[in-house]
Protein backbone atom coordinates (compact mmCIF):
# COMPACT_ATOMS: atom_id res chain seq x y z
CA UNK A 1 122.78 -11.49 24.37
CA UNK A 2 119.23 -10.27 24.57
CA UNK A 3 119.91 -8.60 21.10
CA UNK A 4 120.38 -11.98 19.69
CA UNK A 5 117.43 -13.82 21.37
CA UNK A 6 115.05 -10.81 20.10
CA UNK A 7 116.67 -11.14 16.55
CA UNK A 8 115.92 -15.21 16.57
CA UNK A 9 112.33 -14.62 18.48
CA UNK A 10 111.81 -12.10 15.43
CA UNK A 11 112.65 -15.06 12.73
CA UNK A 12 110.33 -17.44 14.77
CA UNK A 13 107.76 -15.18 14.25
CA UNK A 14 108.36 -14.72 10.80
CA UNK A 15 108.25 -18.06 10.25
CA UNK A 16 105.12 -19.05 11.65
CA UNK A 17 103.43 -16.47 9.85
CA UNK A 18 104.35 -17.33 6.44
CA UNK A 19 103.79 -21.21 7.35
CA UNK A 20 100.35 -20.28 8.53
CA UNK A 21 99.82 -17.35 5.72
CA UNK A 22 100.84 -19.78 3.14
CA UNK A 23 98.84 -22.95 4.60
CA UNK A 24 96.37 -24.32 2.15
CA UNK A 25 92.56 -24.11 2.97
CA UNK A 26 90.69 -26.74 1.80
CA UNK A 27 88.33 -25.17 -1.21
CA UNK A 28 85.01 -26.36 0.67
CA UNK A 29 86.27 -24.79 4.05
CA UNK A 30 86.78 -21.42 1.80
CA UNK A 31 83.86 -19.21 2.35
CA UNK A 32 84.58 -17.02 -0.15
CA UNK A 33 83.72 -19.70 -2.70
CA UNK A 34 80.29 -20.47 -3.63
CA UNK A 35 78.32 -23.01 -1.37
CA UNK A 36 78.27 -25.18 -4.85
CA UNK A 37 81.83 -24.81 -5.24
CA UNK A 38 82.56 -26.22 -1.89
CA UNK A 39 80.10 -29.02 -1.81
CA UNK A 40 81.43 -29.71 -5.16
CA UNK A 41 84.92 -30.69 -3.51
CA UNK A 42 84.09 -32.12 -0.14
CA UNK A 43 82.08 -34.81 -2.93
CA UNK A 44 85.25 -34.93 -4.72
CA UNK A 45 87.00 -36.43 -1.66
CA UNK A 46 84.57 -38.52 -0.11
CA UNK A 47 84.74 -42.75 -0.58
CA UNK A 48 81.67 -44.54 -0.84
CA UNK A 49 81.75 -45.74 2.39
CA UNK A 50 81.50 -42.42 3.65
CA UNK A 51 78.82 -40.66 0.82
CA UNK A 52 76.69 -43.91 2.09
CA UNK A 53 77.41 -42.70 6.01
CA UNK A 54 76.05 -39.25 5.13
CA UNK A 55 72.70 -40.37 3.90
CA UNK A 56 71.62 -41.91 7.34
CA UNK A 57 69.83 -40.05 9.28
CA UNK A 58 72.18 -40.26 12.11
CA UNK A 59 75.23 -39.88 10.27
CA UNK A 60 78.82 -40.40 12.07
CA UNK A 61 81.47 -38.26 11.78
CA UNK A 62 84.62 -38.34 9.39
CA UNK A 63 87.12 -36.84 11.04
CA UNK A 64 89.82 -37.34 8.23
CA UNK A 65 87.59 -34.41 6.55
CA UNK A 66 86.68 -32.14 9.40
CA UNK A 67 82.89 -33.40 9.29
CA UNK A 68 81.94 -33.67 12.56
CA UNK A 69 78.86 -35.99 13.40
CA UNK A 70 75.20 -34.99 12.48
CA UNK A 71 71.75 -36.69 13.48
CA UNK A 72 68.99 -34.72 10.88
CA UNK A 73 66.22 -35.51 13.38
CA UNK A 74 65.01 -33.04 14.94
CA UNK A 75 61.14 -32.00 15.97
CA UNK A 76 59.81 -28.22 16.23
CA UNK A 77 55.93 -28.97 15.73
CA UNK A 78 54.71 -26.07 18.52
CA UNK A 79 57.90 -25.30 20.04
CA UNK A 80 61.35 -27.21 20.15
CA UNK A 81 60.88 -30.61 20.94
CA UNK A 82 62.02 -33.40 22.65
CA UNK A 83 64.88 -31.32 23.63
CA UNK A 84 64.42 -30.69 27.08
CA UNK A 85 63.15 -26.58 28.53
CA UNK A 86 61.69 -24.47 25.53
CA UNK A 87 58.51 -22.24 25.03
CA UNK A 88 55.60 -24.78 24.61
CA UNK A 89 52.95 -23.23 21.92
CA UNK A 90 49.10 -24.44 20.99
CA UNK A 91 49.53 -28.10 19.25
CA UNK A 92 49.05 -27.42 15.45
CA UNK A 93 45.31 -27.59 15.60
CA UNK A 94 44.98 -25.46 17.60
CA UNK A 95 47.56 -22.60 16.03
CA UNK A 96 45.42 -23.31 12.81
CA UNK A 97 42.49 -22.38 15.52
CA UNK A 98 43.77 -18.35 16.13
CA UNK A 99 43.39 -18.00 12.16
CA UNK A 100 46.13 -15.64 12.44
CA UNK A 101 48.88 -15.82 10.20
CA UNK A 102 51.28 -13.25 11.35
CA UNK A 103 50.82 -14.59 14.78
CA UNK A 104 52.52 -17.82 12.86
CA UNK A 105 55.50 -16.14 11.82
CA UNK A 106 55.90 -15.01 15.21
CA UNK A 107 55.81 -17.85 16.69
CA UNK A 108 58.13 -20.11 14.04
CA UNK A 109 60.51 -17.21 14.57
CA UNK A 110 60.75 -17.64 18.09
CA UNK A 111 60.66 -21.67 17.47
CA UNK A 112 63.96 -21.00 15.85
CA UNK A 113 65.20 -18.71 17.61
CA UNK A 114 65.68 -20.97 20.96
CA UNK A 115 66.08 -24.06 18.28
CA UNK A 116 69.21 -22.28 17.10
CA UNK A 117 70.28 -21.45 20.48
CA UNK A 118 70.23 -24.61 21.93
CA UNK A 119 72.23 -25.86 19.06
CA UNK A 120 74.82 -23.91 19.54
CA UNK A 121 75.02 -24.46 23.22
CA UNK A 122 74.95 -28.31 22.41
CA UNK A 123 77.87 -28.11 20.79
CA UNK A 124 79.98 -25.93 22.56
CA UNK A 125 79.32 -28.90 24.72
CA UNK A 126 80.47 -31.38 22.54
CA UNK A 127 76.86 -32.82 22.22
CA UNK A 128 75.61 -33.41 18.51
CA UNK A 129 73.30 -36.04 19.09
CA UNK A 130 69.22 -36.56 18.53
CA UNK A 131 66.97 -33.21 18.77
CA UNK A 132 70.48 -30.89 18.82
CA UNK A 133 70.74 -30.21 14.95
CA UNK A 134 69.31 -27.99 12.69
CA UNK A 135 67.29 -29.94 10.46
CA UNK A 136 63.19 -30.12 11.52
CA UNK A 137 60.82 -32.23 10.95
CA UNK A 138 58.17 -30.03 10.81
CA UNK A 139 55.69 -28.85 9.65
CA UNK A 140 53.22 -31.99 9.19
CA UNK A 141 50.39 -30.42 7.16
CA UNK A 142 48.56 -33.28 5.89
CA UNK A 143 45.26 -33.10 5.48
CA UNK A 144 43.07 -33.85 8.47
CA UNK A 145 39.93 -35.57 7.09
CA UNK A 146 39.50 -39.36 8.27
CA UNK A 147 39.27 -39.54 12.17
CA UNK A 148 41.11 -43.24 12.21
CA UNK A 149 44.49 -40.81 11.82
CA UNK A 150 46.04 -40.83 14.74
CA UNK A 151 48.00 -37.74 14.10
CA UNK A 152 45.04 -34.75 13.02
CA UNK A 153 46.39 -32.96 15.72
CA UNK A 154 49.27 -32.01 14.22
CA UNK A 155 48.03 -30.60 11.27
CA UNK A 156 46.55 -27.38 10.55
CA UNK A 157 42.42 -28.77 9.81
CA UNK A 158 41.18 -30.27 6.63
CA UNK A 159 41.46 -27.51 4.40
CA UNK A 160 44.28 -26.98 2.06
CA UNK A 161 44.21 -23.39 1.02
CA UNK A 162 44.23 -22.74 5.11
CA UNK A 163 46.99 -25.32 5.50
CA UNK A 164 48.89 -23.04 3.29
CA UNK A 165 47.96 -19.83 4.27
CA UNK A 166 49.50 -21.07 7.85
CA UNK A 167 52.12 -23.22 6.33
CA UNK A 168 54.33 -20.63 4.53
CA UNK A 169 54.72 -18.09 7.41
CA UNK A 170 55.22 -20.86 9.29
CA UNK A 171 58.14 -22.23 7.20
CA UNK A 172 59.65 -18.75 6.74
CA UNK A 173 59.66 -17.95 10.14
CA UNK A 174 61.52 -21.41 10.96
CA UNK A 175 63.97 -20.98 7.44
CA UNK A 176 64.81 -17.11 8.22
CA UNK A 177 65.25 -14.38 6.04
CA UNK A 178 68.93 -13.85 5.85
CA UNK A 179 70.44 -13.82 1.96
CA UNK A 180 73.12 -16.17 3.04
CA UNK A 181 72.41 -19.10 5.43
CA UNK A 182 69.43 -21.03 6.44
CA UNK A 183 68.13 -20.35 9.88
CA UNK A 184 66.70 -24.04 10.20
CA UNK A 185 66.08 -26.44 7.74
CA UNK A 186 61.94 -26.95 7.35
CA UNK A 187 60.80 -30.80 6.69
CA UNK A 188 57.40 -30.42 4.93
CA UNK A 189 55.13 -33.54 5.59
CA UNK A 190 54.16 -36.46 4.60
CA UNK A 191 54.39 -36.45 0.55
CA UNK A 192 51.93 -37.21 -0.25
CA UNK A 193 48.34 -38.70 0.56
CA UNK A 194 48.87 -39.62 3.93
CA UNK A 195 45.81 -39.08 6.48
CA UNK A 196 44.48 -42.99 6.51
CA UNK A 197 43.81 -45.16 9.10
CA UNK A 198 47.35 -44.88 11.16
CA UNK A 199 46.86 -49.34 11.53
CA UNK A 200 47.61 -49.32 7.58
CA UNK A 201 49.84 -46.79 6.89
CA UNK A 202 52.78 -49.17 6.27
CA UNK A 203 50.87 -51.02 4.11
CA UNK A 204 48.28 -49.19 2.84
CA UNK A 205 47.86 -48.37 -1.09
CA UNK A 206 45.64 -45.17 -1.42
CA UNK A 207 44.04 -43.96 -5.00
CA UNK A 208 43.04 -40.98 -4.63
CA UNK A 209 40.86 -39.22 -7.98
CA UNK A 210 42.72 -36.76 -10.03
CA UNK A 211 40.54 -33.89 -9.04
CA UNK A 212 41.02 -35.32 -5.44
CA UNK A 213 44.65 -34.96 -5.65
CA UNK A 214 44.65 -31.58 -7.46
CA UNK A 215 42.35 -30.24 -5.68
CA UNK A 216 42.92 -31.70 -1.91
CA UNK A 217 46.24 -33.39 -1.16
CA UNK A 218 48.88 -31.44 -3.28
CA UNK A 219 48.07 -27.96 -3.78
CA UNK A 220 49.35 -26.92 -0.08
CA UNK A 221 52.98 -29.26 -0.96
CA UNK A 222 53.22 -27.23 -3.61
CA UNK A 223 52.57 -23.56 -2.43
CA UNK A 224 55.02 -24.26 0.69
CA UNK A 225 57.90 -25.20 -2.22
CA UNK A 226 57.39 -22.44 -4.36
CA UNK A 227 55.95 -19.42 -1.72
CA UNK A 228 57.64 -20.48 1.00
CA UNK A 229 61.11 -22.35 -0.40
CA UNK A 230 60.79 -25.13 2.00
CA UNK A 231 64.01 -26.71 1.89
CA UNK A 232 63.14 -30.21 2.84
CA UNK A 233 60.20 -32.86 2.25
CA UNK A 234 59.34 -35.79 3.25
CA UNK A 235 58.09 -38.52 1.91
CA UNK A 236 55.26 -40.88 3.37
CA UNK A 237 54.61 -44.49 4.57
CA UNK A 238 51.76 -45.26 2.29
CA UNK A 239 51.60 -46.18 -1.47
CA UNK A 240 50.12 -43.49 -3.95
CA UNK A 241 48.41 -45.86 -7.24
CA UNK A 242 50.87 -48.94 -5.88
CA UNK A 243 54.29 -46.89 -5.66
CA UNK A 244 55.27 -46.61 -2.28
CA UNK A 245 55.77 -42.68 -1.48
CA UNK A 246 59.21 -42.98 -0.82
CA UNK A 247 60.37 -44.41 -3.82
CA UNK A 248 57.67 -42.86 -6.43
CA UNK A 249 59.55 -41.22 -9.18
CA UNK A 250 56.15 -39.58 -10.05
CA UNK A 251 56.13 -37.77 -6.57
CA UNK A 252 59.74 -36.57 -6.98
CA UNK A 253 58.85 -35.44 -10.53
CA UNK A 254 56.33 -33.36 -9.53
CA UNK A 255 58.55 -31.73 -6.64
CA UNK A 256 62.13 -31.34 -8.34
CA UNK A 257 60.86 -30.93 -12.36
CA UNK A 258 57.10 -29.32 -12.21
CA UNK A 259 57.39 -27.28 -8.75
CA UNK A 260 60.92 -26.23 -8.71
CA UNK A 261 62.09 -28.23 -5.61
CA UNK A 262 65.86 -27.95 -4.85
CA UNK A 263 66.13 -29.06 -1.95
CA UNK A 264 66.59 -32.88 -0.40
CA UNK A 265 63.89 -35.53 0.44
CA UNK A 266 63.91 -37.08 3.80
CA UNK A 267 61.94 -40.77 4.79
CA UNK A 268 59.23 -41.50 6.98
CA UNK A 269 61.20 -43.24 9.59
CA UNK A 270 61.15 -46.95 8.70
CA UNK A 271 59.79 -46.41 5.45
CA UNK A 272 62.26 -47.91 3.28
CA UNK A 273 61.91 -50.88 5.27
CA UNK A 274 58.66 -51.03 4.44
CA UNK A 275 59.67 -51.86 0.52
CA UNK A 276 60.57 -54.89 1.44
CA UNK A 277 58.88 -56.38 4.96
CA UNK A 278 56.63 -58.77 5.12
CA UNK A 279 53.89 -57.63 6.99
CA UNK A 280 53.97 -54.39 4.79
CA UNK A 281 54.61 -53.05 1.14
CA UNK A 282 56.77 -55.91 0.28
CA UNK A 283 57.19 -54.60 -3.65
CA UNK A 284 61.45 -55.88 -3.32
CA UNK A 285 62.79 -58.65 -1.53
CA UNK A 286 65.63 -56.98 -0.14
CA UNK A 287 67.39 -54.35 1.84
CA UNK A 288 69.71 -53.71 -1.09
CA UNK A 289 66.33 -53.29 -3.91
CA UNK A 290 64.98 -51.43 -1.54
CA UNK A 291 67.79 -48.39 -1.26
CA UNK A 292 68.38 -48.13 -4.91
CA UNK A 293 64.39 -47.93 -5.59
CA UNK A 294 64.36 -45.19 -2.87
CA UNK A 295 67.57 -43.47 -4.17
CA UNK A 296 66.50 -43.68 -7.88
CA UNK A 297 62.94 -42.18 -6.92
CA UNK A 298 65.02 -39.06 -5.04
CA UNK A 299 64.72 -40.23 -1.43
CA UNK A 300 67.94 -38.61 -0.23
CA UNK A 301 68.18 -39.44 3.20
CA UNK A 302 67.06 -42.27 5.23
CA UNK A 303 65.78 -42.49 8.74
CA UNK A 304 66.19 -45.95 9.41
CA UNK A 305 68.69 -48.54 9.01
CA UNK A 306 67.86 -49.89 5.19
CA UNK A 307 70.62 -47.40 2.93
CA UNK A 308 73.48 -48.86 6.02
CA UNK A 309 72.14 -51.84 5.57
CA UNK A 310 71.75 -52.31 1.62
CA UNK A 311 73.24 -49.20 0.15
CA UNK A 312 76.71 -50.40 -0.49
CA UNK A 313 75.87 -53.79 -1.44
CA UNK A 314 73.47 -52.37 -4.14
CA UNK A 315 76.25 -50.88 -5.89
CA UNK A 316 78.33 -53.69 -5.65
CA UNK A 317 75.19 -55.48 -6.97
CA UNK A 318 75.23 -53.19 -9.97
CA UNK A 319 71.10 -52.15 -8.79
CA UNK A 320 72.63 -48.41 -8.37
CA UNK A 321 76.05 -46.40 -9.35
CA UNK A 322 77.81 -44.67 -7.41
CA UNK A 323 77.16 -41.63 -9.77
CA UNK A 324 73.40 -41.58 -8.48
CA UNK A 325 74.43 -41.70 -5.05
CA UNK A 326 76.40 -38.63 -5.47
CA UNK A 327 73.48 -36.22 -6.48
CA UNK A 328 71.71 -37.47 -3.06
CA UNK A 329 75.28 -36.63 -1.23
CA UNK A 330 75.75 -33.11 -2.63
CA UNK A 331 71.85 -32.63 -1.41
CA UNK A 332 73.26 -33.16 1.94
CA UNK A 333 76.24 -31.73 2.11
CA UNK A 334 74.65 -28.36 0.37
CA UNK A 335 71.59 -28.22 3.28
CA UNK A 336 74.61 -28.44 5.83
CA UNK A 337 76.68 -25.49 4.12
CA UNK A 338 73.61 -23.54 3.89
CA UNK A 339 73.19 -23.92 7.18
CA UNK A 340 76.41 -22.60 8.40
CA UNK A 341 77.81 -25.55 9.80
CA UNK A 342 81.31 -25.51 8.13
CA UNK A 343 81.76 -21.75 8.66
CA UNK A 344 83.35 -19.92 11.64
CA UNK A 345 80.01 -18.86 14.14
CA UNK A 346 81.84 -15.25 13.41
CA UNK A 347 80.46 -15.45 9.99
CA UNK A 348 76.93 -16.92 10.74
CA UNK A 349 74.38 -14.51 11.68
CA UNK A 350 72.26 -16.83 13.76
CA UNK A 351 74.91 -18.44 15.51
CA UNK A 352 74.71 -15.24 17.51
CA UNK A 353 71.55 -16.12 19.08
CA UNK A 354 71.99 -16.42 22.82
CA UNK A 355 70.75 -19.23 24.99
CA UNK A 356 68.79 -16.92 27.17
CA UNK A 357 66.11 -16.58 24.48
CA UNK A 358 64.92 -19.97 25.75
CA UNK A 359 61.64 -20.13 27.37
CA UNK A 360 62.23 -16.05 27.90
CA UNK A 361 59.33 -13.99 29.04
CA UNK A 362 58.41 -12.58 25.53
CA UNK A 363 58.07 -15.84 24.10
CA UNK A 364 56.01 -16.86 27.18
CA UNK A 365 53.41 -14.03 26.75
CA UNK A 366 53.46 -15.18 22.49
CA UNK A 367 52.65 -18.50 24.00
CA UNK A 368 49.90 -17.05 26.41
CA UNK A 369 48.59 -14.85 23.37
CA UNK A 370 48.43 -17.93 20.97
CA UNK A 371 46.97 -19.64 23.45
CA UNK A 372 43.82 -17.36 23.95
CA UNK A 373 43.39 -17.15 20.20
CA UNK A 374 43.56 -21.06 19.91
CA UNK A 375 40.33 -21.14 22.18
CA UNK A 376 37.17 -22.06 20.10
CA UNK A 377 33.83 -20.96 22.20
CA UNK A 378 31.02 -23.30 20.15
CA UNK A 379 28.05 -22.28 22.73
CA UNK A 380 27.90 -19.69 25.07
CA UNK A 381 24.06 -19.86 26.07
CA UNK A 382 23.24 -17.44 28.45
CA UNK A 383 26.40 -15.63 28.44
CA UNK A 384 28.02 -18.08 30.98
CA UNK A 385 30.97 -17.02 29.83
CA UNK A 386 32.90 -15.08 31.29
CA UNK A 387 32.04 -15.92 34.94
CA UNK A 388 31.87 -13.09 37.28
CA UNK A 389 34.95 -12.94 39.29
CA UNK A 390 32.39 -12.59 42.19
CA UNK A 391 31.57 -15.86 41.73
CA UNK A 392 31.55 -17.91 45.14
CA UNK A 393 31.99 -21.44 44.12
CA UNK A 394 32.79 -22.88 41.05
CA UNK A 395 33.34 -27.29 40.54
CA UNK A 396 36.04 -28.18 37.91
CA UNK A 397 35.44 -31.53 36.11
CA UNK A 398 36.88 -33.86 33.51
CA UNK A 399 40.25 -35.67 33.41
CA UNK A 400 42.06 -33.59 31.61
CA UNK A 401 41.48 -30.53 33.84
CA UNK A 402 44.41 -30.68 35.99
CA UNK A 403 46.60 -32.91 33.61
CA UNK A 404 50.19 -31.51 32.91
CA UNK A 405 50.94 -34.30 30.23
CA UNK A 406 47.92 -32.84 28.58
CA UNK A 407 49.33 -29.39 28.55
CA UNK A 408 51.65 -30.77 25.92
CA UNK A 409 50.39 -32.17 22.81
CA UNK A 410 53.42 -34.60 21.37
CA UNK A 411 56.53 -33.92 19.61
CA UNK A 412 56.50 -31.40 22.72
CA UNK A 413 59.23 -29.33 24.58
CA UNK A 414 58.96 -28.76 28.42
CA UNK A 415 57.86 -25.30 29.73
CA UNK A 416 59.54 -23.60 32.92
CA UNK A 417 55.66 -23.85 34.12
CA UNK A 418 52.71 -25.46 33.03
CA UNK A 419 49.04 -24.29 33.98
CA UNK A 420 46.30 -26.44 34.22
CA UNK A 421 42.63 -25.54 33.78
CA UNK A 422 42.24 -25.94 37.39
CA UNK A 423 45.51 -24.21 38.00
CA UNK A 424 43.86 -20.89 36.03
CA UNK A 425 40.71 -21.15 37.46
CA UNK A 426 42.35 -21.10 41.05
CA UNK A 427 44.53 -18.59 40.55
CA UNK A 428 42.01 -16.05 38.75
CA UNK A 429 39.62 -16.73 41.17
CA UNK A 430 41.10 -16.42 44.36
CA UNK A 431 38.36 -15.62 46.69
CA UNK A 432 36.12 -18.86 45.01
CA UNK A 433 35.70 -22.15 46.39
CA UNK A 434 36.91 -24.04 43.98
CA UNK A 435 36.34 -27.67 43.58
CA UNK A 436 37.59 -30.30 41.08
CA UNK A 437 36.51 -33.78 40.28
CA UNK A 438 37.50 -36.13 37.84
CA UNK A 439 34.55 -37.35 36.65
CA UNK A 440 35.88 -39.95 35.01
CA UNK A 441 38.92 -42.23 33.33
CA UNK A 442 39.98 -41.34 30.41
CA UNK A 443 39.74 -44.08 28.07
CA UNK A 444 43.01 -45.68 27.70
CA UNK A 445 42.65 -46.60 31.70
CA UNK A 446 39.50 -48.01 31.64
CA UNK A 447 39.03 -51.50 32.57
CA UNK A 448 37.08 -53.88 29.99
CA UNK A 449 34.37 -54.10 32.66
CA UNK A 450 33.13 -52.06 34.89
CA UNK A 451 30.44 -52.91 37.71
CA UNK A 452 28.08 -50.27 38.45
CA UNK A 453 27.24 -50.50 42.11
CA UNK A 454 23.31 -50.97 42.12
CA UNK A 455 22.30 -47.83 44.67
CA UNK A 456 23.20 -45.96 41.39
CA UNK A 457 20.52 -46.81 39.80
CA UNK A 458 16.35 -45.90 40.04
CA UNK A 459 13.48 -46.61 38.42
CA UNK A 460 11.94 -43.18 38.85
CA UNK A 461 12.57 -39.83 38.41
CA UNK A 462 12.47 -38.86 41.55
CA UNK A 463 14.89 -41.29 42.72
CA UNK A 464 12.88 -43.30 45.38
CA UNK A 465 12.87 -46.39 43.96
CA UNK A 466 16.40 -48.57 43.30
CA UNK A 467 16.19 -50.94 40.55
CA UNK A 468 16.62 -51.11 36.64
CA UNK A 469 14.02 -50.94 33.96
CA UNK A 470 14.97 -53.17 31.04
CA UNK A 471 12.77 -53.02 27.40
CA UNK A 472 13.38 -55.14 24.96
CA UNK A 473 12.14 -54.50 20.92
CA UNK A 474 13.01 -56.13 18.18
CA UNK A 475 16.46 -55.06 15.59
CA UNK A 476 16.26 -53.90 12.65
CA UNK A 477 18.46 -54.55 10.09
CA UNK A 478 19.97 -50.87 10.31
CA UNK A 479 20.51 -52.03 14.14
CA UNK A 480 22.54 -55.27 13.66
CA UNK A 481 24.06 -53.62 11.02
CA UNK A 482 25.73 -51.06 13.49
CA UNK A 483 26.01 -54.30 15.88
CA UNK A 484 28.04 -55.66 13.14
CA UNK A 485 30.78 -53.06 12.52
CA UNK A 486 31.39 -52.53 16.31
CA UNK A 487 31.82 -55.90 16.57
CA UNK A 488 34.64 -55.61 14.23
C-alpha cells in the first residue's frame, strides 16, 4: 500500500512539473528577450481603452495583463519628497551654492538610493500610489533670471553652463550606472523658456531672440540629453513664439531628431488644459483638440485629466489614430521595463537596496557636509565670524531663525531631526546666554496696517524728545513714476 501511494505521489509530481515546465510565458514577461521585444507585445495586446489608461499620469491597473497600477509622480528635488522620513539636502540653490559637482553625484546617489528603497517597501505593502514610484520629477533647472518666478529656488542660479555642470552628475547619480535597468527615471524641467512671472505662466507667450535661446535657455536641455541620457523631459506651461510648450512640434524636434532624445515627454501638470481654457492659452476649443495637439507634438504622458477626458473621443473624432497613440504607449511601457518593474526583484540590482538606507547616518553627515558648503559668507568685516566659543552672550534674531518649516525648502522630505539656527547656536555654545527674538513677521502674516505705538518714535537723536518730524518736497516725475508701478 505505501508502494502504491509513493508510485501515484511520484506521477503527481511528474505532472506538475511538465504542466509548469511546459507553461507558456508571456514574450514581454520573458527577460531573456530584449526590452523592445517585450514592449513590442504587451502593445500588441493592449485595447485602446487601456493604451489611453497608460498615458495618465496616474494610471490604473490592468489586471487581465499583469500591469499592476502606476502613478509617474514622484518629487526628489533635495531629497525624496513628499514621501514621508528621508535625508533632507540644501534646496537646489543652495546645492548649486557648494560648486561642487562630485558632491552632486553623491548626493543624487543617495536620493535614489532611499527613493528606491522606499519603493520597494511600498509595495511589498501593497501601496503604489502618489510619491511611491520610480519616475521623478526632478531636476527643475530652468534658468533663474526674473525675480517674479516663484520657483528660483529650485534651480541651480542663472547660468546655464553651471546648470549643467550640476545637472548631469545630478541626473546620473539619480539614473544609475548599471548596463541593464534604470535606477530612477530623471524628469528634466520645464522645456523650455519657462522662468516668467509665475501669475502668467498659463497664459503667457514668451519670444525669446535666437541668440537668447541658443545661448541661454537650451544649451543646459541639451547637454543633460546627450551627457547625461536623461530619460525623461518635461514640457512647460508657457507658449514659446505662440505654440504652447506642450504641444510644440518644434520643441520635440529639437529633443527626439537634433539631440538624440529617446526617451518620453511628461506635462506640466494641467498643461494640456491650458490648450483649451478660457482664462489661459485657449489655441483649441476642446478637451479632445487639445490631446491630439499634445500627442502629435510628442507629449507622451499627461498629468492631468485632459488625454481621460478627450483622448478616446479624438480618435473616434478622426483628430488622432490610434497608430500615433501607440508610439506614446511603447514610450511608457519601455521607461517601466527599463526600470525593472516587470522583472522578478531577483533579477534587479537595485531592488536590493534595503530600507535602512533611509535617513541613515552617512547620508545625514552628506547632508551636514552639503550643508556647510551651501553657506555663502558675503561680508565678514572684522572677522566676526567665527565667534569665539568663549563668547558669553549672543541674541538670535529674524523669523526664520528657529523655523522648522523653513528647514525644508518645498517638494521636501521630512528628516528624523531638524536643526534650527537657534537650535545650532545653542547647542555649540553651551556655556552662552543665548537669546532669540523674532524681530519681526514675515511677510505673508503681516496685517495691511500696522499702528506704530507713538513712544516709538523721537525727534532727536538722543531720544528725549517723542514726536515725528514730517518734510514735505515736491515729486519728480522719476518719483510718481515709481508711485505709479507700486500702485499697480
Amino acid at each position: 500500500m505505501k508502494k502504491t501511494s509513493g508510485y501515484y505521489l511520484f506521477l503527481l509530481w511528474i505532472a506538475g512539473f511538465l504542466f509548469f515546465s511546459c507553461k507558456e510565458v508571456q514574450p514581454y514577461l520573458n527577460t531573456k528577450l530584449s526590452f523592445e521585444e517585450r514592449a513590442d507585445d504587451l502593445l500588441s495586446r493592449l485595447t485602446i481603452e487601456e493604451k489611453a489608461e497608460l498615458m495618465r499620469y496616474d494610471s490604473p491597473a490592468i489586471d487581465r495583463l499583469g500591469i499592476p497600477a502606476y502613478n509617474w509622480w514622484n518629487e526628489c528635488l533635495h531629497g525624496v519628497g513628499r514621501s514621508g522620513l528621508a535625508t533632507v539636502f540644501p534646496q537646489a540653490i543652495g546645492m548649486a551654492a557648494m560648486w561642487d559637482s562630485q558632491q552632486m553625484s553623491e548626493i543624487a546617489t543617495a536620493i535614489s538610493d532611499e527613493a528606491r528603497a522606499k519603493h520597494h517597501d511600498y509595495v511589498s505593502k501593497g501601496k503604489r500610489g502618489i510619491y511611491q514610484g520610480l519616475t521623478f520629477w526632478t531636476p527643475n533647472i530652468n534658468i533663474f533670471r526674473d525675480p517674479r518666478w516663484g520657483r528660483g529656488m529650485e534651480t541651480y542660479g542663472e547660468d546655464p553652463f553651471l546648470t549643467a555642470e550640476l545637472a548631469i552628475p545630478f541626473i546620473k547619480g539619480l539614473q544609475g550606472d548599471d548596463p541593464k535597468h534604470l535606477k530612477l527615471v530623471a524628469t528634466v524641467k520645464h522645456f523650455a523658456v519657462h522662468s516668467g512671472p509665475e501669475s502668467t505662466r498659463h497664459s503667457f507667450d514668451v519670444y525669446p531672440s535666437d541668440y537668447d535661446l541658443a545661448e541661454t535657455y537650451l544649451p543646459h536641455f541639451k547637454r543633460s540629453v546627450q551627457e547625461a541620457g536623461a530619460y525623461s523631459v518635461m514640457c512647460a506651461y508657457n507658449r514659446l513664439r505662440g505654440e504652447p510648450c506642450c504641444g510644440d512640434k518644434y520643441l520635440e524636434d529639437l529633443l527626439r531628431n537634433k539631440w538624440g532624445f529617446n526617451g518620453y515627454i511628461v506635462s506640466d501638470c494641467g498643461a494640456i488644459s491650458d490648450f483649451y481654457r478660457e482664462n489661459a492659452h485657449h489655441i483649441v476649443n476642446t478637451p479632445e483638440e487639445a490631446s491630439a495637439k499634445a500627442v502629435k507634438a510628442g507629449t507622451d504622458l499627461n498629468c492631468g485629466d485632459t488625454y481621460a477626458k478627450g483622448l478616446i473621443e479624438a480618435v473616434k473624432q478622426n483628430l488622432i489614430t490610434e497608430a500615433e497613440l501607440d508610439v506614446s504607449v511603447k514610450r511608457l511601457l519601455l521607461a517601466r521595463f527599463k526600470l525593472g518593474m516587470f522583472d522578478p526583484d531577483s533579477e534587479v540590482k537595485y531592488a536590493q537596496i534595503p530600507i535602512e538606507v533611509v535617513d541613515s547616518e552617512n547620508h545625514r553627515v552628506l547632508a551636514l557636509q552639503a550643508a556647510r558648503k551651501s553657506m555663502v559668507l558675503l561680508k565678514n568685516d572684522n572677522n566676526l565670524l567665527p565667534f569665539s566659543k568663549e563668547v558669553k552672550k549672543v541674541a538670535v534674531i529674524g523669523p526664520n531663525a528657529d523655523d522648522n518649516e523653513v528647514l525644508l525648502g518645498n517638494y521636501n522630505g521630512y528628516p528624523s531631526k531638524g536643526i534650527t539656527p537657534l537650535k545650532g547656536i545653542i547647542e555649540k555654545l553651551p556655556h552662552a546666554e543665548v537669546a532669540f527674538a523674532q524681530g519681526c513677521t514675515l511677510a505673508e502674516k503681516f496685517p495691511y496696517f500696522t499702528v506704530i505705538p507713538a513712544d516709538y518714535f523721537y525727534t532727536d537723536k538722543t531720544l528725549q524728545t517723542k514726536g515725528l518730524n514730517v518734510e514735505s518736497t515736491p515729486k519728480s516725475r522719476k518719483d510718481n513714476l515709481v508711485d505709479n508701478i507700486f500702485a499697480q
